[in-house]
Protein backbone atom coordinates (compact mmCIF):
# COMPACT_ATOMS: atom_id res chain seq x y z
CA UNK A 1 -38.91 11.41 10.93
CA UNK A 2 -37.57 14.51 9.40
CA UNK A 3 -34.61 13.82 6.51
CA UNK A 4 -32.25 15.71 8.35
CA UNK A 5 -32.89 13.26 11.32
CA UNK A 6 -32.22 9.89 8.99
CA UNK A 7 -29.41 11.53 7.39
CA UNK A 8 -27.93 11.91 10.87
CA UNK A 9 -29.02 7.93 11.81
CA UNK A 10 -27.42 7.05 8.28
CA UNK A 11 -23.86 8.95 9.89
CA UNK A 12 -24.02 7.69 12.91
CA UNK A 13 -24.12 4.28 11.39
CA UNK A 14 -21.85 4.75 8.99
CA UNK A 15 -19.38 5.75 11.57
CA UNK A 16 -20.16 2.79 13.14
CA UNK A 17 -19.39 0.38 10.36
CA UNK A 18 -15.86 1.66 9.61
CA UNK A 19 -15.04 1.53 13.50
CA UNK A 20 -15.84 -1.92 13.52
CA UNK A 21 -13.95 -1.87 9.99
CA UNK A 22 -11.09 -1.06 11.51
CA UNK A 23 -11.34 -3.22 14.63
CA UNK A 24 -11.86 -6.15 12.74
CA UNK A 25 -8.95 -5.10 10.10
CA UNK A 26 -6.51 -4.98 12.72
CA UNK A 27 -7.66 -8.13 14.45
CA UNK A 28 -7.42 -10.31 11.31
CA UNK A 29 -4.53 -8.50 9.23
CA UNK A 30 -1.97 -7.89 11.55
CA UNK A 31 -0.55 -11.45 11.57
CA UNK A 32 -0.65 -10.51 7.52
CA UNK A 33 0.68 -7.09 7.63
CA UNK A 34 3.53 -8.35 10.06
CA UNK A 35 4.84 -11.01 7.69
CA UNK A 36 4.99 -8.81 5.04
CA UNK A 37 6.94 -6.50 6.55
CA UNK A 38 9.33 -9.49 7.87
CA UNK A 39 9.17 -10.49 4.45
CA UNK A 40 10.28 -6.78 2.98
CA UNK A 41 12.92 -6.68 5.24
CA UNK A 42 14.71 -9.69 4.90
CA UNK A 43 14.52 -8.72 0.88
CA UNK A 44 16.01 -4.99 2.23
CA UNK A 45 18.99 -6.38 4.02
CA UNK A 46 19.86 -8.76 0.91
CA UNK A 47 20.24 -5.45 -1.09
CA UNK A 48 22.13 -3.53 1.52
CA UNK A 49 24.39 -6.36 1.44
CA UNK A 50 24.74 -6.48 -2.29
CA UNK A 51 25.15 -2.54 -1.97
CA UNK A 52 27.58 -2.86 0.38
CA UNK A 53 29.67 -4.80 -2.64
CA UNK A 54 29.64 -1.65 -4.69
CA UNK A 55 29.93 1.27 -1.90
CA UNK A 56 33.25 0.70 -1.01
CA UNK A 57 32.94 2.24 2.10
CA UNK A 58 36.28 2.95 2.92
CA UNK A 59 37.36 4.06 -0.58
CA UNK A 60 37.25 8.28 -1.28
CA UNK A 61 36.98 8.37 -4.92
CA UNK A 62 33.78 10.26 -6.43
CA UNK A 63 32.72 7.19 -8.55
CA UNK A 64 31.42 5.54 -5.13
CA UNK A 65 29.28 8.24 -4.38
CA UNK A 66 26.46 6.71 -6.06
CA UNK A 67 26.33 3.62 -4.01
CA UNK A 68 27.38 5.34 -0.65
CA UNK A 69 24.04 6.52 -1.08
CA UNK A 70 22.00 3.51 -2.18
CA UNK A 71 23.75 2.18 0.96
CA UNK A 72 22.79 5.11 3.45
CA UNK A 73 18.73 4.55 2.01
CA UNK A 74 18.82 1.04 2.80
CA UNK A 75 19.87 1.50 6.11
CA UNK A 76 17.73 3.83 6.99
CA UNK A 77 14.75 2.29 5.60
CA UNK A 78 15.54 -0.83 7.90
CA UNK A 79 16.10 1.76 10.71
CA UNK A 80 12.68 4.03 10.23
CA UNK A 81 10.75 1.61 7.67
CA UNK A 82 9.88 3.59 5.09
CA UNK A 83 12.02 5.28 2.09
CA UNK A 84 10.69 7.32 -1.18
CA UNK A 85 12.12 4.19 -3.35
CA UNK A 86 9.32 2.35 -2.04
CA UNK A 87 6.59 5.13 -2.77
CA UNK A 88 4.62 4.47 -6.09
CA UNK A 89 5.50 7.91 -7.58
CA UNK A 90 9.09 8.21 -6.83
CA UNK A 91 9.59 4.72 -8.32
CA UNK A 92 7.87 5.38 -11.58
CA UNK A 93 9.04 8.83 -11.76
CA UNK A 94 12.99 7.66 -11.21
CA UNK A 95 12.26 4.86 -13.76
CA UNK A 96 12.64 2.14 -11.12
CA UNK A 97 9.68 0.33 -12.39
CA UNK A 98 7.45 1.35 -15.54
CA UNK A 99 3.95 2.57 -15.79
CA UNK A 100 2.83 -1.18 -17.22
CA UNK A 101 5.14 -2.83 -14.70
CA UNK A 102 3.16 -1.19 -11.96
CA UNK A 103 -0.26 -1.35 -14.04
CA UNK A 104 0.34 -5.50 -14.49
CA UNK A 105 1.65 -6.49 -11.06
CA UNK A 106 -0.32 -4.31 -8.62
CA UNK A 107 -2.02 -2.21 -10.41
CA UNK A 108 -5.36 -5.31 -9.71
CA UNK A 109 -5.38 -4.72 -5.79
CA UNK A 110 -4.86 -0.95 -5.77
CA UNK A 111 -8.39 -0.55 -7.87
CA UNK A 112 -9.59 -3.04 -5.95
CA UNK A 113 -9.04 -1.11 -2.88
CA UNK A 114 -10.43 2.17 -4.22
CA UNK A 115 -13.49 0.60 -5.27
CA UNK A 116 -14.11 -1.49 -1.89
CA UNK A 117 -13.94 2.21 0.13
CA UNK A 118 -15.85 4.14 -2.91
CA UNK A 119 -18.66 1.09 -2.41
CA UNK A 120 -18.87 2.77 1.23
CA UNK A 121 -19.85 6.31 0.68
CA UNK A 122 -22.62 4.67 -2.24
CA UNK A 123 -23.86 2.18 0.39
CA UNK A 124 -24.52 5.29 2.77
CA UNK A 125 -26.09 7.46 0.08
CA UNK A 126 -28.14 4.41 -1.02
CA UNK A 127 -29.31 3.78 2.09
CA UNK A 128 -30.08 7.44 3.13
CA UNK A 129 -32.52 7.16 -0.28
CA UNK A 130 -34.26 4.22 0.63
CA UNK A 131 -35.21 5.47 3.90
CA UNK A 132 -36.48 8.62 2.84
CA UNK A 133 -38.60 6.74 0.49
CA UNK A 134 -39.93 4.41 2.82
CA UNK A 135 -40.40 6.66 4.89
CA UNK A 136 -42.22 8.95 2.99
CA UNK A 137 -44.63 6.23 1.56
CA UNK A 138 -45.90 5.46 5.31
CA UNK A 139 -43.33 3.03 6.65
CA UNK A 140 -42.96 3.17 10.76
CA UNK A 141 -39.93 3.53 12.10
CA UNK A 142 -39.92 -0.24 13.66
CA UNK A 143 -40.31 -1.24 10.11
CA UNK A 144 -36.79 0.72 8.89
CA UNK A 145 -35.24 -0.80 12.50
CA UNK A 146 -33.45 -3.54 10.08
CA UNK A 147 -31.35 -0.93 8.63
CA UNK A 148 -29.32 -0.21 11.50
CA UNK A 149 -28.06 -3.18 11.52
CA UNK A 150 -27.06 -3.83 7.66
CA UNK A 151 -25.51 -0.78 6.88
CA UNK A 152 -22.78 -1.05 9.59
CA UNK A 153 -22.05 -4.92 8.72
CA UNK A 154 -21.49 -3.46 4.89
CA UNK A 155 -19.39 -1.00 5.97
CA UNK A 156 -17.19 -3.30 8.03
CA UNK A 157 -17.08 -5.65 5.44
CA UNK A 158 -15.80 -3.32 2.82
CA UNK A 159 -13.59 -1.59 4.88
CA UNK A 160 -11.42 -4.77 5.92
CA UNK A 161 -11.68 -6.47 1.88
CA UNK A 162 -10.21 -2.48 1.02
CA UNK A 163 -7.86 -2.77 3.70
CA UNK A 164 -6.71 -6.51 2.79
CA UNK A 165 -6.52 -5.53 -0.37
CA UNK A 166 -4.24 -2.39 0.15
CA UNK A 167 -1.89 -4.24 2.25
CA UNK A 168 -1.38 -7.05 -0.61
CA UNK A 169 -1.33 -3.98 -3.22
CA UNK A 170 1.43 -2.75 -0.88
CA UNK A 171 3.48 -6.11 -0.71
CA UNK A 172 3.37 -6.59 -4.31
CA UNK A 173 4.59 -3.11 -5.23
CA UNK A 174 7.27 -3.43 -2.85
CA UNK A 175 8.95 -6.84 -3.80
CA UNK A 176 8.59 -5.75 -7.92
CA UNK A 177 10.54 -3.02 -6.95
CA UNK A 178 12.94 -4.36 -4.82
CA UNK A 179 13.17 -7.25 -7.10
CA UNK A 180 14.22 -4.90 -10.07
CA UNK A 181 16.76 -3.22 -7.98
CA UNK A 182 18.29 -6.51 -7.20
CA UNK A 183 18.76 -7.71 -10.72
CA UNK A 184 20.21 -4.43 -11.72
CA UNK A 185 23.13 -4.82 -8.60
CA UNK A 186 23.59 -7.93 -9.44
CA UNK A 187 24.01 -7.06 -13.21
CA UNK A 188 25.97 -4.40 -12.15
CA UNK A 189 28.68 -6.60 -9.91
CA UNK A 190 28.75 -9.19 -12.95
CA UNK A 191 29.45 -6.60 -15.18
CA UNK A 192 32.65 -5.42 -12.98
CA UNK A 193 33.73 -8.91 -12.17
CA UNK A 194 34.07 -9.46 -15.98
CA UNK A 195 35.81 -6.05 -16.49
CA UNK A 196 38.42 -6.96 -13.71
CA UNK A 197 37.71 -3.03 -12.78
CA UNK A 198 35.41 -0.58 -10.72
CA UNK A 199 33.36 1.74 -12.58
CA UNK A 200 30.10 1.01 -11.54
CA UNK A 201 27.01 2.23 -13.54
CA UNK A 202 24.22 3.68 -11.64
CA UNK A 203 20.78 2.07 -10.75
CA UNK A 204 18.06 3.90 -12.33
CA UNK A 205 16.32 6.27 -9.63
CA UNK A 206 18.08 6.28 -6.83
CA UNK A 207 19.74 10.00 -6.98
């Protein structure tokens, strides 16, 4: 068997192992992934509520401006289920959540993730390698038949541990940063309740 033809066979099974990855992913983390979510958005509405405190919705003056908008991206996260507050960059960038925040609370699964899928694409070279050297040292092709079997199982293992360990990368990111933003409305409504006025400070990142 040529190289080119076990480099193909190493593909085909590689392709292989991340469909079933992603079979089996769905199969066993949706039940997950859904409570999560459920989870996220019962922590969204809380803050929309909260917000809802500061907005003022029926109020003109410029100073509620701030929190109008806080308002209108809570909302529509629960409407479309996503928003850039939730997005790693834009909450680090805006000072939502620090670089060590991020690094100490999430920062575990997200490498974990990386590494599971990086394991992949070293499995398949590894495995390309060793048949190519078997096969070059005289060993029949019934002999290398095993393979076709291992390197998928691999690949479907790794995919759903990089997968499971995305979504709880994903979880945990989320509720640190809604969790910050809660303490700071809550701070902030304290802070006018004690004043007796409005003048409400803004929340870090949300402009």
């Amino acid at each position: 068997m040529m190289d080119w033809a076990i480099g193909l066979a190493v593909v085909v099974q590689l392709v292989a192992g991340v469909a079933i990855g992603v079979k089996a992913s769905s199969l066993l983390l949706q039940p997950r992934r859904r409570r999560y979510e459920r989870e996220c958005f019962e922590r969204i509405e809380g803050l929309e509520y909260l917000s809802e405190r500061l907005a003022r919705p029926e109020s003109e003056e410029p100073r509620y401006e701030y929190w109008k908008l806080f308002l209108h991206q809570m909302r529509e996260f629960r409407r479309d289920g996503k928003g850039p507050f939730l997005e790693p960059e834009y909450a680090m960038g805006k000072g939502v959540i620090t670089r060590e925040e991020f690094d100490g609370v999430v920062g575990g699964q997200y490498a974990q993730s990386q590494l599971a899928f990086g394991l992949i694409l070293l499995l398949a070279v590894f495995q390309f390698a060793v048949l190519v050297f078997a096969r070059r040292h005289g060993a029949s092709l019934q002999s290398l038949g095993w393979s076709g079997l291992i390197l998928p199982a691999c690949v479907a293992v790794l995919f759903t541990v990089g997968i499971d360990r995305q979504l709880q990368f994903r979880r945990a990111f989320q509720l640190l940063v809604i969790g910050k933003m809660e303490k700071q409305i809550l701070e902030t409504i304290e802070t006018e309740a004690s004043r007796g006025i409005d003048e409400p400070p803004t929340v870090a990142g949300l402009r």
